[in-house]
Protein backbone atom coordinates (compact mmCIF):
# COMPACT_ATOMS: atom_id res chain seq x y z
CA UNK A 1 -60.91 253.30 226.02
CA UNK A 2 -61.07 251.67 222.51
CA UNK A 3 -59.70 253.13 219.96
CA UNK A 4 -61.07 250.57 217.25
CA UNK A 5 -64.44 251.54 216.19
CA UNK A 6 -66.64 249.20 214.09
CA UNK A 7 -69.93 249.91 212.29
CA UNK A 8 -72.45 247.12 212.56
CA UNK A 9 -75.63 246.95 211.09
CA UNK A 10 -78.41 244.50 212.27
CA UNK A 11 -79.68 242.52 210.06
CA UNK A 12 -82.97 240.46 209.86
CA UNK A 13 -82.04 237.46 206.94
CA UNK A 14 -79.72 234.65 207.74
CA UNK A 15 -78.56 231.90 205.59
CA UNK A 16 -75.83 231.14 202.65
CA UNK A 17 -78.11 233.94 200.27
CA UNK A 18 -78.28 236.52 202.68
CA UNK A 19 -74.16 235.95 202.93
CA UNK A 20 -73.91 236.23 199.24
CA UNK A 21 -76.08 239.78 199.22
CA UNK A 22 -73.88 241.06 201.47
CA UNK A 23 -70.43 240.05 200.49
CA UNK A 24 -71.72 241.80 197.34
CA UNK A 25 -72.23 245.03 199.40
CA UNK A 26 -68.66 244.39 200.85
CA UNK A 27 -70.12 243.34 203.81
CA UNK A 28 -69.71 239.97 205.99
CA UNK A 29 -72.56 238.35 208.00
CA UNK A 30 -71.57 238.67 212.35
CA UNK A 31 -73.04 237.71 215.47
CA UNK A 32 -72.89 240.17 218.50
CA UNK A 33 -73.12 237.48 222.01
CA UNK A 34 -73.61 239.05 225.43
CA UNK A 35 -74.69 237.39 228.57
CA UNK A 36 -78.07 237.52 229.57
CA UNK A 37 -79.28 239.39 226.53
CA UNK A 38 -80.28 238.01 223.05
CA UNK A 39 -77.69 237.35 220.49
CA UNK A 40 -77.90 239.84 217.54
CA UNK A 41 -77.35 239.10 214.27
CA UNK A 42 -75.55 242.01 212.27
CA UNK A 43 -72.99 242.87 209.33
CA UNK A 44 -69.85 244.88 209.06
CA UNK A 45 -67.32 245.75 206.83
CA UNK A 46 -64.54 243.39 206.59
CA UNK A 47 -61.91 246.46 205.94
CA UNK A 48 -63.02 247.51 209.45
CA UNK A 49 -62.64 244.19 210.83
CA UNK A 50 -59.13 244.34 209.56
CA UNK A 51 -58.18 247.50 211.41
CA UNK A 52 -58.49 244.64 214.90
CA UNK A 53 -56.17 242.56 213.57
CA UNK A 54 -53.21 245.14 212.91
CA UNK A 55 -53.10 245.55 216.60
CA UNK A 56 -51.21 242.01 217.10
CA UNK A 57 -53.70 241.02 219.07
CA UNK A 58 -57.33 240.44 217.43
CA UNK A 59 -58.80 238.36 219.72
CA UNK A 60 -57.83 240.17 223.04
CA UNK A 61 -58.36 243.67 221.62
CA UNK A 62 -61.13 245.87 222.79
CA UNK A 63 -63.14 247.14 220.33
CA UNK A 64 -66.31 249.75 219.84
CA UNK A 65 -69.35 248.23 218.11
CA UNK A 66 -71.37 250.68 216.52
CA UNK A 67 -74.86 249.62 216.31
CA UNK A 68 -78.13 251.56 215.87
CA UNK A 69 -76.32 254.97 217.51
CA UNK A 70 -74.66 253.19 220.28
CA UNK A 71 -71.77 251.68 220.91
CA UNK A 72 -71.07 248.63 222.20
CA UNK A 73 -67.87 247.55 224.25
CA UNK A 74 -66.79 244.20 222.47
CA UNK A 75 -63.85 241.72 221.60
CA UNK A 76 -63.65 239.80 218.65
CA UNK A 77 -64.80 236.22 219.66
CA UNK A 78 -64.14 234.02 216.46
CA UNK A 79 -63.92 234.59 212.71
CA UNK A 80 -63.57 232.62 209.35
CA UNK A 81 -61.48 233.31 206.72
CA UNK A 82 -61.93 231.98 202.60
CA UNK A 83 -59.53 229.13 202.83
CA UNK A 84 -58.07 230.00 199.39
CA UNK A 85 -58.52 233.63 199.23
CA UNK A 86 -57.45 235.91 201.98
CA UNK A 87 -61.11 237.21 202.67
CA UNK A 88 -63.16 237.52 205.64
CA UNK A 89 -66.14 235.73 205.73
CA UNK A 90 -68.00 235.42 209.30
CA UNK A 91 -67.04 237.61 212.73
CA UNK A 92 -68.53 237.11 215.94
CA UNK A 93 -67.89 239.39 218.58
CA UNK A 94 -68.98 239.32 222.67
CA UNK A 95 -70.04 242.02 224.55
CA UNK A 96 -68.29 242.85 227.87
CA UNK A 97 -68.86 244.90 231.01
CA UNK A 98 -66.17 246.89 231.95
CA UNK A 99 -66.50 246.53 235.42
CA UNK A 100 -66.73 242.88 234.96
CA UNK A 101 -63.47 240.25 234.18
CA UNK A 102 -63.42 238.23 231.10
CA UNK A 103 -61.35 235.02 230.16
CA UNK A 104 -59.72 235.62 226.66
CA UNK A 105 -57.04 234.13 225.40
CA UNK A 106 -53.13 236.67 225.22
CA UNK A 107 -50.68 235.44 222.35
CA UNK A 108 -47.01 234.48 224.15
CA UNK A 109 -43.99 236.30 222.51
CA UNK A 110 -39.95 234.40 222.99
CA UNK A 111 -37.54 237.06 223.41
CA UNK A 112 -33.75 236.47 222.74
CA UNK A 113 -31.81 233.48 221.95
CA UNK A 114 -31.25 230.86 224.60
CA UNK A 115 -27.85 230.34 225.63
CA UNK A 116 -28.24 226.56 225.21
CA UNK A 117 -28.85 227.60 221.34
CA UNK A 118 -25.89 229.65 221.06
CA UNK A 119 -23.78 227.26 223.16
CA UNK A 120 -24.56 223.95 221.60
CA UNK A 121 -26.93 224.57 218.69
CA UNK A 122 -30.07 222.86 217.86
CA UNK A 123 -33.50 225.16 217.94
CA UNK A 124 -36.19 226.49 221.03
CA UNK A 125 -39.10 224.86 220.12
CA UNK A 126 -42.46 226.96 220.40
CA UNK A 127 -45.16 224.62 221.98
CA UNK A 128 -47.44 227.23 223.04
CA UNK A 129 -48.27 230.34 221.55
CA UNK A 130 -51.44 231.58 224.05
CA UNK A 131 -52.54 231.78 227.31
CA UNK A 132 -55.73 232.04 228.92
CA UNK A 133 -56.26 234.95 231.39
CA UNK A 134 -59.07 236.42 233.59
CA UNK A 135 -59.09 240.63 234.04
CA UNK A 136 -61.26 243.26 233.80
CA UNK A 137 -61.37 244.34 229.63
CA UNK A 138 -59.20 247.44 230.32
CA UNK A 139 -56.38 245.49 231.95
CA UNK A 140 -56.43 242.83 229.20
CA UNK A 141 -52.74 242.62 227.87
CA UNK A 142 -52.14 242.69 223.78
CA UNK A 143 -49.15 240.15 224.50
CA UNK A 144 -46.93 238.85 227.22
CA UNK A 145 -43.65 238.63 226.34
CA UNK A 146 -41.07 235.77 227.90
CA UNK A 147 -37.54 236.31 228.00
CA UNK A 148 -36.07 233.32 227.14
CA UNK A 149 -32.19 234.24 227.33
CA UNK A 150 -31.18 232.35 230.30
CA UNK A 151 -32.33 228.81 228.53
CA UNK A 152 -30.28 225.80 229.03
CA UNK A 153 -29.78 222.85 226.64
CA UNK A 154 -33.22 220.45 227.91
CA UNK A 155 -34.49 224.06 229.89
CA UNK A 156 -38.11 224.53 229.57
CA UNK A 157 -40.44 227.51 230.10
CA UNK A 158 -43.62 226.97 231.25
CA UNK A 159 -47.03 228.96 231.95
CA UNK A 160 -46.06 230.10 235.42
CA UNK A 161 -42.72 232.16 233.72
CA UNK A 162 -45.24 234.70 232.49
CA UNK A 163 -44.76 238.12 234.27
CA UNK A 164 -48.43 238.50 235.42
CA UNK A 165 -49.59 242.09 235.52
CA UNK A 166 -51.21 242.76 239.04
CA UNK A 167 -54.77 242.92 237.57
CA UNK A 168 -54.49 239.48 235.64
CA UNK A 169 -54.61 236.24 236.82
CA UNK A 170 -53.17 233.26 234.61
CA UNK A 171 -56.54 230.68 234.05
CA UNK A 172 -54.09 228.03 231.82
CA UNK A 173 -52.29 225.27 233.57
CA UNK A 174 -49.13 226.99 235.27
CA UNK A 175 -46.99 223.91 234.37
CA UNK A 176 -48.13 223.97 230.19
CA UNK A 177 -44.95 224.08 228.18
CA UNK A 178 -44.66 227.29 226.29
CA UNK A 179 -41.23 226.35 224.94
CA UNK A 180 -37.89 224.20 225.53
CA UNK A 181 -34.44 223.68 223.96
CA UNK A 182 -34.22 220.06 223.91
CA UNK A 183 -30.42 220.32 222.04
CA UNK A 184 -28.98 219.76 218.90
CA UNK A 185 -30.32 216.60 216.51
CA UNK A 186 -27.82 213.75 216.76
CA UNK A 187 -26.58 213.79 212.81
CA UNK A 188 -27.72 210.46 211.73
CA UNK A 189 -24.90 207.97 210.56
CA UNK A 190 -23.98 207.00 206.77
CA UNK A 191 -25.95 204.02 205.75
CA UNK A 192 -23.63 201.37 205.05
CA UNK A 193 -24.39 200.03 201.37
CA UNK A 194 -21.71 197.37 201.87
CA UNK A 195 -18.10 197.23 199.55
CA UNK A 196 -18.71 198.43 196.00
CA UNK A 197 -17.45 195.47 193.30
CA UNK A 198 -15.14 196.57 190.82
CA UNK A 199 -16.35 195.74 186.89
């Protein structure tokens, strides 16, 4: 079970004033989706929102919704942030079955340092940082983490390198490049700026 609880309120007003009112009542306007049910409109408190995102994982984290005495089995489906100050502005979140799988998206984790790196320098470049999975909410992973160790110089890892849990089936391309070590820079060679004439 969840052990994120959120308190939602619905709310009837919508618009860039009804935003204001509530930001004033340290609250941020929020959308609950679900399928085959009308959307909701509600507010929460953005403190609360920011108890999700100190698992790691926002957007694959299960949360509780608490709205009008019930709660509501959710994950976070997209937020906005103040692009200056760091300051939650908008969170919509979509209601799940738990009996039923979902397709979120798991952040990717590089463990260790390739022994291309350590051999022959250079950096691993990161390419892709998430995956998209299918699994029922309870088996949805907060990360997967790759063990990238054994790299080469010019080794790649791809999608398919992902230990899939039993429950979980991989929905992103099983050849995307998560990361690869494609070897030191060649150090670029001094211009020539020709023979310098004595004075």
């Amino acid at each position: 079970m969840s052990d994120i609880v959120v308190s939602a309120e619905a709310r009837d007003q919508r618009g860039k004033n009804e935003a204001r009112r509530l930001r004033a009542r340290g609250r941020i306007p929020g959308i609950v989706y679900a399928p085959k049910k009308e959307n909701v409109a509600i507010s929460v408190s953005p403190r609360e929102l920011a108890a999700v995102f100190k698992t790691g994982a926002a957007e694959s984290t299960l949360v509780d919704l608490e709205l009008d005495g019930k709660r509501r089995k959710v994950i976070l489906k997209d937020y906005q942030v103040h692009p200056v100050r760091a300051e939650f502005l908008h969170a919509d979140f979509y209601e799940v079955a738990l009996d039923k799988a979902v397709q979120v998206k798991v952040h990717v984790e590089l463990q260790g340092i390739p022994v291309g790196v350590k051999t022959y320098g250079g950096l691993l470049e990161f390419i892709t940082r998430e995956v998209l999975i299918s699994c029922l909410p309870l088996d949805i992973p907060k990360t997967f983490i790759v063990d990238v160790t054994p790299l080469e110089i010019g080794g790649a890892v791809r999608a398919s390198s992902i230990p899939m849990p039993p429950n979980v089936k991989l929905m992103t391309d099983p050849h995307q490049l998560l990361a690869h070590h494609p070897g030191p820079r060649p150090r670029r060679a001094p211009r020539n700026l020709g023979p310098r004439l004595g004075h």
